[in-house]
C-alpha atoms as a PDB file:
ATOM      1  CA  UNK A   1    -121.307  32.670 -98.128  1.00  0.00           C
ATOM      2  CA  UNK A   2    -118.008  30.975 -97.786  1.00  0.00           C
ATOM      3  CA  UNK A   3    -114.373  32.893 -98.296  1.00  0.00           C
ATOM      4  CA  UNK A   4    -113.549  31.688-101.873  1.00  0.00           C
ATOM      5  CA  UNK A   5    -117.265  33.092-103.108  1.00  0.00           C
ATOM      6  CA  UNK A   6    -116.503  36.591-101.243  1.00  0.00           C
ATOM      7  CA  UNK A   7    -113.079  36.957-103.406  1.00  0.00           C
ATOM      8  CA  UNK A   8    -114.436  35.967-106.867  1.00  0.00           C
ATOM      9  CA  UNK A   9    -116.954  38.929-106.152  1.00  0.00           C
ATOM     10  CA  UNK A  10    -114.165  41.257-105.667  1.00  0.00           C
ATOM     11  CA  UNK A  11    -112.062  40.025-108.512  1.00  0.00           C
ATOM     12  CA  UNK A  12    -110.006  37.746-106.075  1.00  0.00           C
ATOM     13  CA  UNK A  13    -107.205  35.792-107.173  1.00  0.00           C
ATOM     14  CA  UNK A  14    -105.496  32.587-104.766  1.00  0.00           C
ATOM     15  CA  UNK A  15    -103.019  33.892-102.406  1.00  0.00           C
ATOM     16  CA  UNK A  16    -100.699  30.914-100.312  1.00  0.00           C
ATOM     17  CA  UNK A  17    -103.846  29.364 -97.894  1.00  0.00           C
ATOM     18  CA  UNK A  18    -106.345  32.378 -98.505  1.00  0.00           C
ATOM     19  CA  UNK A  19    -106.893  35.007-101.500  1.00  0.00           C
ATOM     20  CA  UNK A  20    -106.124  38.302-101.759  1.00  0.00           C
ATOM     21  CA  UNK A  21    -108.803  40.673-103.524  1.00  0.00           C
ATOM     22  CA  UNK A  22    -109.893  44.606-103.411  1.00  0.00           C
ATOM     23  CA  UNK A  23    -111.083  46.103-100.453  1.00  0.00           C
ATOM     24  CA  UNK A  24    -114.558  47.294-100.090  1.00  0.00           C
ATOM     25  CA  UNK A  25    -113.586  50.351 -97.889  1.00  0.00           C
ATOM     26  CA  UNK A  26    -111.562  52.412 -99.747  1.00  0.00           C
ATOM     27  CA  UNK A  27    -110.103  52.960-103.865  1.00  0.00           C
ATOM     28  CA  UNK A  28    -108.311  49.998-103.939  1.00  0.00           C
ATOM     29  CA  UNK A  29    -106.102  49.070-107.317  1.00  0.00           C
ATOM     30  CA  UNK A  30    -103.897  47.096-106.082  1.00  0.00           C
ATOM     31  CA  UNK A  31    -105.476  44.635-104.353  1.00  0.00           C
ATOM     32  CA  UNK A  32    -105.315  44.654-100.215  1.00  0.00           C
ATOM     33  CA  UNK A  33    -107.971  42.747 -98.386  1.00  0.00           C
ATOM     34  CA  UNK A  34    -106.908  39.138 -97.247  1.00  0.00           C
ATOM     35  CA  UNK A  35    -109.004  36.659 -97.321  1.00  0.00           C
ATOM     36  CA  UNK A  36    -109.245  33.135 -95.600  1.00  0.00           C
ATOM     37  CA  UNK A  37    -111.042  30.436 -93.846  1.00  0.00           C
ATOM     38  CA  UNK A  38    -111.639  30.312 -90.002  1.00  0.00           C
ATOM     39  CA  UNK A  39    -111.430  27.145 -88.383  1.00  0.00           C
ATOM     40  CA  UNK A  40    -115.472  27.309 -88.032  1.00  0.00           C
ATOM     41  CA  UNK A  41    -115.580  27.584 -91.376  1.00  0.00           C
ATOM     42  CA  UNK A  42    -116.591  31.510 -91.632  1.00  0.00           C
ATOM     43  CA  UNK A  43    -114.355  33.796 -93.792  1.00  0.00           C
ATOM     44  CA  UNK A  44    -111.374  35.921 -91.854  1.00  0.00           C
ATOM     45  CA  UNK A  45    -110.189  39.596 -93.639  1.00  0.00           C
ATOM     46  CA  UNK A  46    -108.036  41.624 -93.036  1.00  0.00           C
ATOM     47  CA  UNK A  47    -106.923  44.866 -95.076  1.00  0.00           C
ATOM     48  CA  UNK A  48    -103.272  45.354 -95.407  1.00  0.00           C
ATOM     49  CA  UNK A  49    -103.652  48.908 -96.497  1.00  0.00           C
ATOM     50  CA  UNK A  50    -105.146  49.282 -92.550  1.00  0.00           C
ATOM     51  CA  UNK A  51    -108.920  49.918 -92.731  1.00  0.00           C
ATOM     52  CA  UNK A  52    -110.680  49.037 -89.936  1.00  0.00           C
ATOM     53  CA  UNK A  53    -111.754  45.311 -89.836  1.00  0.00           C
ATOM     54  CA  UNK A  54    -115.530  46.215 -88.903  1.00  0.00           C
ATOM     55  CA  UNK A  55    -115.978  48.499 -91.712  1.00  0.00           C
ATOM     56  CA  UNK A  56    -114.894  46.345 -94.017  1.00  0.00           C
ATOM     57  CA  UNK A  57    -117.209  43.990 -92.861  1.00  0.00           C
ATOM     58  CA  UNK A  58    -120.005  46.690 -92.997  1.00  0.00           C
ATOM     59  CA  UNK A  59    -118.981  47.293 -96.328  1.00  0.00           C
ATOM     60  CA  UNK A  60    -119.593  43.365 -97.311  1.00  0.00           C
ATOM     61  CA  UNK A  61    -122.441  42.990 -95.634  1.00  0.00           C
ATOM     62  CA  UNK A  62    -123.819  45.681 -97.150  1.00  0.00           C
ATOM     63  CA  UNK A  63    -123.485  44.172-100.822  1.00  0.00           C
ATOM     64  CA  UNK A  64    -124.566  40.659 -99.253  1.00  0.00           C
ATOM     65  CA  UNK A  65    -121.334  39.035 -99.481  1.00  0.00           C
ATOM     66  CA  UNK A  66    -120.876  38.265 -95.769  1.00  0.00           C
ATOM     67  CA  UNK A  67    -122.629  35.134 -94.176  1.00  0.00           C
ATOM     68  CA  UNK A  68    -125.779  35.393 -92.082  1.00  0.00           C
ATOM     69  CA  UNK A  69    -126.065  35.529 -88.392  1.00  0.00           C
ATOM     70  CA  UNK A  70    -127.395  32.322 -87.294  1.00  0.00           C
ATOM     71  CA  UNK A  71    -127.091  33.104 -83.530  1.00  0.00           C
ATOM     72  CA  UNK A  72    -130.178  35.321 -82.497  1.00  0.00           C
ATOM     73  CA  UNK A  73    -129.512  35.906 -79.354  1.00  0.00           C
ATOM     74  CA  UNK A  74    -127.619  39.240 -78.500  1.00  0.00           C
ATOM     75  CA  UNK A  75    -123.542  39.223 -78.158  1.00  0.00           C
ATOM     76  CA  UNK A  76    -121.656  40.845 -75.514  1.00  0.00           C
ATOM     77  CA  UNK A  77    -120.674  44.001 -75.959  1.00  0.00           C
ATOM     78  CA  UNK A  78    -116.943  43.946 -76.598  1.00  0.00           C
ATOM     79  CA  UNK A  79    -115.121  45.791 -74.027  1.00  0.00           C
ATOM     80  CA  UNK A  80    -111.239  47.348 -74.644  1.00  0.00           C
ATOM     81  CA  UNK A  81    -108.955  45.092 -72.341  1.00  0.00           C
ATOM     82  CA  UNK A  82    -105.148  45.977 -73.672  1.00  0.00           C
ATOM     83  CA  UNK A  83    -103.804  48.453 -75.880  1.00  0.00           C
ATOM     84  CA  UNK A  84    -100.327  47.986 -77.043  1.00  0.00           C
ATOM     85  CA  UNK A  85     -98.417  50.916 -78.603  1.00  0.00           C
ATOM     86  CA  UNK A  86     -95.918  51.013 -81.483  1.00  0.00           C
ATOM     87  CA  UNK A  87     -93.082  53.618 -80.961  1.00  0.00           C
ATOM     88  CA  UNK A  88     -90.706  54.848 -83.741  1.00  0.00           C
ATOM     89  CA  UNK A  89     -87.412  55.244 -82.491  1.00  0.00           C
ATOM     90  CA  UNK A  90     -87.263  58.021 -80.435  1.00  0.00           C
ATOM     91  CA  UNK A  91     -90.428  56.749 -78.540  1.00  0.00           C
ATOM     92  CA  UNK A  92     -93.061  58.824 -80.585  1.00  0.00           C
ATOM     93  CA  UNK A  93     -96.832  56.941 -80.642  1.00  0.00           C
ATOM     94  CA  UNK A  94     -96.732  55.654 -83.965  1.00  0.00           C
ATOM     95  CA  UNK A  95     -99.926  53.622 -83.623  1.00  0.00           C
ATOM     96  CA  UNK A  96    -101.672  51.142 -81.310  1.00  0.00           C
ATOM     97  CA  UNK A  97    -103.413  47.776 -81.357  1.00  0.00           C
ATOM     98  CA  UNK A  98    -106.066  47.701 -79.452  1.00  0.00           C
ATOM     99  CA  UNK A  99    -107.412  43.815 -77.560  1.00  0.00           C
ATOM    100  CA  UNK A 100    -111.422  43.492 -77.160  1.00  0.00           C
ATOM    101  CA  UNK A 101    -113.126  40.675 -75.435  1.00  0.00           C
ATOM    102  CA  UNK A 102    -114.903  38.779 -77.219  1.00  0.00           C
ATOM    103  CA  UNK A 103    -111.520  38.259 -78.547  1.00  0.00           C
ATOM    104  CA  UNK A 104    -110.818  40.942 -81.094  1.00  0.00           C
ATOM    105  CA  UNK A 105    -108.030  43.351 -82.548  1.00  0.00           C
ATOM    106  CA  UNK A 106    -108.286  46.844 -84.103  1.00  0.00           C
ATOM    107  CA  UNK A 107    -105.559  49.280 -85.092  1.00  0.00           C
ATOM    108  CA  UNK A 108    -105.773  52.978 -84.976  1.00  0.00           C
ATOM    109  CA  UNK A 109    -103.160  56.189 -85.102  1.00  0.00           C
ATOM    110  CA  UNK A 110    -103.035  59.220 -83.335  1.00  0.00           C
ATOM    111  CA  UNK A 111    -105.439  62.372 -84.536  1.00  0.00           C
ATOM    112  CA  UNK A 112    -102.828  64.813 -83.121  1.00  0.00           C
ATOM    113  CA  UNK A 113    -105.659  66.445 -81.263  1.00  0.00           C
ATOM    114  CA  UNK A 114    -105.897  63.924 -78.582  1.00  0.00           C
ATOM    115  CA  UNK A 115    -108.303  61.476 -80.389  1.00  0.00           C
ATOM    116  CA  UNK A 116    -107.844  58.111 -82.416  1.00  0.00           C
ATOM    117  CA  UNK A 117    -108.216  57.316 -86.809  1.00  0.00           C
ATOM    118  CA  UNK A 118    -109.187  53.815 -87.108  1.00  0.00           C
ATOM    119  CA  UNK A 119    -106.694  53.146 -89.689  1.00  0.00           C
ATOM    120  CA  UNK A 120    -102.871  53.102 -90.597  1.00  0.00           C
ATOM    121  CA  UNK A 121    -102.954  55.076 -93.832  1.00  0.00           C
ATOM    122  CA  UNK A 122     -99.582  55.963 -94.315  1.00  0.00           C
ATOM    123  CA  UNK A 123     -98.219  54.986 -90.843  1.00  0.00           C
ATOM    124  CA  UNK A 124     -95.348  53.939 -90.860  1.00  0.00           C
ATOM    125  CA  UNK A 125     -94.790  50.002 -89.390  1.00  0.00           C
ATOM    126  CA  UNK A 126     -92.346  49.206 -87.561  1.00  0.00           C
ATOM    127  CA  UNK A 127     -91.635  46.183 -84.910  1.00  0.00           C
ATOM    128  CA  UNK A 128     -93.523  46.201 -81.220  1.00  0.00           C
ATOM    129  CA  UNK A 129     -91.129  47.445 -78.420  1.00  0.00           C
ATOM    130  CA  UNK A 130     -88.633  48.748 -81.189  1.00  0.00           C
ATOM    131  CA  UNK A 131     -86.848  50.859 -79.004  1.00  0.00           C
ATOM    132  CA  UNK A 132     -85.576  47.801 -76.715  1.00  0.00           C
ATOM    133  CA  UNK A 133     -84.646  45.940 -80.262  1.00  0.00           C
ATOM    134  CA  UNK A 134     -82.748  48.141 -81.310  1.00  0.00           C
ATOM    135  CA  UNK A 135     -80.762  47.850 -78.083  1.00  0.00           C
ATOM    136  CA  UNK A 136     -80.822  44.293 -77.519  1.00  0.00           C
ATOM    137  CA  UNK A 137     -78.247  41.516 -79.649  1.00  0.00           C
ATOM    138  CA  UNK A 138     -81.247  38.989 -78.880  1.00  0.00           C
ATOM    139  CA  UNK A 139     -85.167  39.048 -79.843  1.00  0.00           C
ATOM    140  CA  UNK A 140     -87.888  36.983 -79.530  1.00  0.00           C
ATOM    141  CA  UNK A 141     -90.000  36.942 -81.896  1.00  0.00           C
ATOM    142  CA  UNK A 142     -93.354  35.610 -81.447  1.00  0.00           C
ATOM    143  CA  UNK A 143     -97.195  36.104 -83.125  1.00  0.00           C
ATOM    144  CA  UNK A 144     -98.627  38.688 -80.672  1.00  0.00           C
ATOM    145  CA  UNK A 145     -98.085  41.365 -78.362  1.00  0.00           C
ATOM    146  CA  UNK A 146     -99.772  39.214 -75.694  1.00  0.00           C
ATOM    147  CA  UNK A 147     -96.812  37.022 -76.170  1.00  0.00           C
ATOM    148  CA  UNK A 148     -94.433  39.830 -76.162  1.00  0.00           C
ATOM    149  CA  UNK A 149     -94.996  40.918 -72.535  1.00  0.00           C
ATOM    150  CA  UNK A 150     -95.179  37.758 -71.129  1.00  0.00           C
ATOM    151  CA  UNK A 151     -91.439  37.261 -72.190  1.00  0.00           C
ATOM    152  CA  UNK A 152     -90.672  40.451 -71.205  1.00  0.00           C
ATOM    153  CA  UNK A 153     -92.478  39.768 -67.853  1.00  0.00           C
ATOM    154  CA  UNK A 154     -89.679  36.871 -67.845  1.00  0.00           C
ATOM    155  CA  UNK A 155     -86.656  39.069 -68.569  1.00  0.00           C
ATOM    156  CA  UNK A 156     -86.414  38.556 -72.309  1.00  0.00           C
ATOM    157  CA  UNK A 157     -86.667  41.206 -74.830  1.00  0.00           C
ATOM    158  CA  UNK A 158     -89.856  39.812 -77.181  1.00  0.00           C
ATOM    159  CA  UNK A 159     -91.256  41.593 -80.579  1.00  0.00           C
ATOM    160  CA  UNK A 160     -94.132  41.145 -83.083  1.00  0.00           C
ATOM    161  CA  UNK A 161     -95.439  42.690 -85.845  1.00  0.00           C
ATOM    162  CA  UNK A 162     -98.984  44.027 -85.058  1.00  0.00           C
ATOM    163  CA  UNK A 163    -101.928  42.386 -87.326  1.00  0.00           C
ATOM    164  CA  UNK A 164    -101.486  38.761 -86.767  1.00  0.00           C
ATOM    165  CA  UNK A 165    -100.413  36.026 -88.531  1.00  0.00           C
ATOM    166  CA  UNK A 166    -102.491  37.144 -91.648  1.00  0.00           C
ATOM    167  CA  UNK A 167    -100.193  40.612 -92.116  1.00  0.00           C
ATOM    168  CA  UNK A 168     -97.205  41.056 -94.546  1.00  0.00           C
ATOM    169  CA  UNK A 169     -93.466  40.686 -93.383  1.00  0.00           C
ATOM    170  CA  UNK A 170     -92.352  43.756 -94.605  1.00  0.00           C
ATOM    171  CA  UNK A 171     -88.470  44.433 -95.466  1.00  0.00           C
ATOM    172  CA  UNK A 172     -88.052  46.677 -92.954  1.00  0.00           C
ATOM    173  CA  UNK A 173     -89.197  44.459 -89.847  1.00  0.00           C
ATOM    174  CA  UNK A 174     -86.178  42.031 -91.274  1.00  0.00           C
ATOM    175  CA  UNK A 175     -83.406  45.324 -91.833  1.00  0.00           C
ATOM    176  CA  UNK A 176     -84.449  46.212 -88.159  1.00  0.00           C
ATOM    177  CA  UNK A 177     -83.358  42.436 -87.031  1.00  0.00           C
ATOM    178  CA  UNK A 178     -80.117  42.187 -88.747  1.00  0.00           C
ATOM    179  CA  UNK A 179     -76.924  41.487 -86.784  1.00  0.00           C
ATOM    180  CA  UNK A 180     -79.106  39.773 -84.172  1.00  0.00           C
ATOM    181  CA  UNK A 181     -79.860  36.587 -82.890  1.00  0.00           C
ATOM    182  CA  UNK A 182     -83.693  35.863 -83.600  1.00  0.00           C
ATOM    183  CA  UNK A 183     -85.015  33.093 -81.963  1.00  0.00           C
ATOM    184  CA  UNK A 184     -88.831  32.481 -83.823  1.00  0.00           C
ATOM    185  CA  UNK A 185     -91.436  31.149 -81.981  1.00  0.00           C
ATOM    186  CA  UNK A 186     -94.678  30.430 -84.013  1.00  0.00           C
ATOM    187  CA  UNK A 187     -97.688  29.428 -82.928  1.00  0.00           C
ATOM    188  CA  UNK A 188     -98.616  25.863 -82.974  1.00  0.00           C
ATOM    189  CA  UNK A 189    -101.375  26.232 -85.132  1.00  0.00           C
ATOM    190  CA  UNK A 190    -101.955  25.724 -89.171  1.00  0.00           C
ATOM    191  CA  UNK A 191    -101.433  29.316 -89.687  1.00  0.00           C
ATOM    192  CA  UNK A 192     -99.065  30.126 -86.867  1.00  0.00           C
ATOM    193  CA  UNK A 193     -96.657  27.220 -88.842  1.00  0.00           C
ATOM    194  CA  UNK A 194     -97.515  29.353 -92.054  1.00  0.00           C
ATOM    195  CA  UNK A 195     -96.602  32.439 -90.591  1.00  0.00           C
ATOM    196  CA  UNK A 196     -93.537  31.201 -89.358  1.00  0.00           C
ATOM    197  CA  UNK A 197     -91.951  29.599 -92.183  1.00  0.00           C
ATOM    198  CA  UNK A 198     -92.713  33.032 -93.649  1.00  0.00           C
ATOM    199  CA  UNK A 199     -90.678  34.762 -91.091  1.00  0.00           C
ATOM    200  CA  UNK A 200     -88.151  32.242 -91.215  1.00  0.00           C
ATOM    201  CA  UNK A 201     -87.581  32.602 -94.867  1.00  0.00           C
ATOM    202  CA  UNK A 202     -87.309  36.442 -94.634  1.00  0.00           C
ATOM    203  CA  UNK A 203     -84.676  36.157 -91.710  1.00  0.00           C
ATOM    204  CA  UNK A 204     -82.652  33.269 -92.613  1.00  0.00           C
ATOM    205  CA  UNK A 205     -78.858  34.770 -94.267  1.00  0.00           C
ATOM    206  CA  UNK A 206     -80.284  37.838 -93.100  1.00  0.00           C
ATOM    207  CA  UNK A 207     -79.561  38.002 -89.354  1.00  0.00           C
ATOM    208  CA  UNK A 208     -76.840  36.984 -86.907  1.00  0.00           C
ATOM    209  CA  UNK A 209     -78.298  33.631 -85.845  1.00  0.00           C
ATOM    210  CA  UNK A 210     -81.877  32.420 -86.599  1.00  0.00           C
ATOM    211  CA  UNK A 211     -83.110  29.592 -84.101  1.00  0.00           C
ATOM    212  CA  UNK A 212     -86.515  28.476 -84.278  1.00  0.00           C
ATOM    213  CA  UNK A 213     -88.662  26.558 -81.531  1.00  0.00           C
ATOM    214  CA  UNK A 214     -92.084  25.716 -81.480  1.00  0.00           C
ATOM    215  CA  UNK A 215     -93.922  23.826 -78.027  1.00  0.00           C
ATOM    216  CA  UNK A 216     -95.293  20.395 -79.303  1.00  0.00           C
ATOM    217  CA  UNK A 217     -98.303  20.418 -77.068  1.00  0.00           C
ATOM    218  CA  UNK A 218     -99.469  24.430 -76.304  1.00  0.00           C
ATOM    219  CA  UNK A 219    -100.501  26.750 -78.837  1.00  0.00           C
ATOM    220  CA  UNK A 220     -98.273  29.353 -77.990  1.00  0.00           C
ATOM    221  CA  UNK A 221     -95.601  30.436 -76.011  1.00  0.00           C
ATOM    222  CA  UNK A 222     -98.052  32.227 -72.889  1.00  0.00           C
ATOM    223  CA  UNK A 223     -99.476  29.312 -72.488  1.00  0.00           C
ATOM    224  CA  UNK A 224     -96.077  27.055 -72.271  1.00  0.00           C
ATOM    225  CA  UNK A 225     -95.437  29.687 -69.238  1.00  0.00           C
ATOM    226  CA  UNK A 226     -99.305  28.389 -68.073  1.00  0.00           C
ATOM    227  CA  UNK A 227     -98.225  24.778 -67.627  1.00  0.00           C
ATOM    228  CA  UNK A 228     -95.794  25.966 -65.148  1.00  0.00           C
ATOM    229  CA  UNK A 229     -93.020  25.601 -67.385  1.00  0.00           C
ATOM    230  CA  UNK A 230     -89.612  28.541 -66.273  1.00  0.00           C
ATOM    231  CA  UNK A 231     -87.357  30.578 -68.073  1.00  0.00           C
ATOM    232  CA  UNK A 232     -84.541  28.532 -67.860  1.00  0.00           C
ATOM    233  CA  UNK A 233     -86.607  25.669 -69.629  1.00  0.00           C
ATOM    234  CA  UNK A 234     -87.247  27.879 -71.974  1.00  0.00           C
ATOM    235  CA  UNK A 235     -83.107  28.463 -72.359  1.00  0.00           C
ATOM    236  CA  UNK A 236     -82.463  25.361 -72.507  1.00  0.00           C
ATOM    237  CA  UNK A 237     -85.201  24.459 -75.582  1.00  0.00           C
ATOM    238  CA  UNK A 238     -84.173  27.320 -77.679  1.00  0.00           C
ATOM    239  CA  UNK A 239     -80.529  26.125 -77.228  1.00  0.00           C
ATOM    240  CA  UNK A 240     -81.599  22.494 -78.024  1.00  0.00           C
ATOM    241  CA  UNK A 241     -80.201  21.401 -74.212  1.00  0.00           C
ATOM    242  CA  UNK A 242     -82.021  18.737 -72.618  1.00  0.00           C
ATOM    243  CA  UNK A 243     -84.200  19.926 -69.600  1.00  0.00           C
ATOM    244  CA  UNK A 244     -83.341  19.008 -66.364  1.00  0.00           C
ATOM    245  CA  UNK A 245     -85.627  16.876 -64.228  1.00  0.00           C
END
């Protein structure tokens, strides 16, 4: 069962690299759940409208339109190794995205009775860290949160937008940006160079200055830092400088 099959059984139509089609897990009209091709081959989803990933491969499975295991033997269990919380302006828990190894993301909101929803129905979205944007004239902008606090580890302020590479650039992510100078650092990746020509066509005319840097020979940014590489390299790269030997 490959990703083009899954959409044409949901009444899937093409969508940039993937297709977009309706989403298993809840009433969906207007059509939500993102679907595209792994590097392995096996299909990716994701549902915009914020149901949990799992479930909505549940839901697939359970009308045989997901691929078969082939591995028998048992998986690790995935354990919770980050969360990463999304504040509205005044520093209320909006929602958090939560890192599993095996390598995995989920999203879920606040129950207001101390427990979790395993969804963003009607959550507002707004940029990771979006307090310290707000207050700084330069951002980073990079694919994950992951990537975030390593900059931020480094003295830099550094958002995201939580659900990857495969989520919408909404609007309000760009309003939030403008009068500042964005420097954009996809991934180094097929879809991280997707994502950021996205980005890049949402910001450009839109905010103060828009640079946009990419390292030739990492995937992403964290592990630039993991080659040993400083922050004043990473000054000088952004600002096109040549760096000193």
């Amino acid at each position: 069962m490959d990703a083009e099959t899954i959409a044409r059984e949901l009444h899937g139509r093409r969508s940039g690299a993937g297709w977009m089609a309706r989403c298993p897990t809840h009433d969906d009209h207007d059509p939500s759940l993102h679907i595209s091709e792994g590097r392995d081959g096996k299909p990716l989803v994701r549902c915009h409208a914020g149901c949990d990933q799992r479930a909505v491969v549940d839901a697939l499975k359970a009308r045989g339109l997901w691929p078969k295991r082939e591995q028998t033997t048992p998986s690790a269990a995935p354990v919770i190794v980050a969360t990463y919380d999304y504040r509205d302006e005044a520093g209320e828990l909006l929602y958090q995205v939560v890192r599993y190894v095996p390598k995995n993301f989920k999203q879920r909101r606040p129950d207001g009775e101390g427990g979790w929803i395993w969804n963003l129905h009607g959550v507002r979205r707004v940029l990771y860290r979006l307090r310290e944007v707000l207050e700084s004239p330069i951002v980073f902008l990079v694919e994950g949160e992951k990537d975030c606090e390593n900059l931020r580890d480094r003295g830099f302020c550094a958002t995201t937008a939580a659900g990857g590479a495969d989520a919408p650039w909404l609007p309000e992510y760009t309003e939030t940006l403008k009068s500042r100078e964005c420097i954009l650092l996809p991934d180094n990746d097929p879809v991280g160079r997707r994502r950021g020509a996205t980005v890049a066509k949402a910001l450009l005319h839109n905010v103060a200055r828009l640079i946009i840097w990419m390292p030739d020979d990492v995937k992403d940014v964290t592990a630039w830092f993991e080659r040993g590489h400083s922050e004043l390299e990473l000054i000088a790269q952004v600002e096109g400088e040549a760096v000193p030997r």
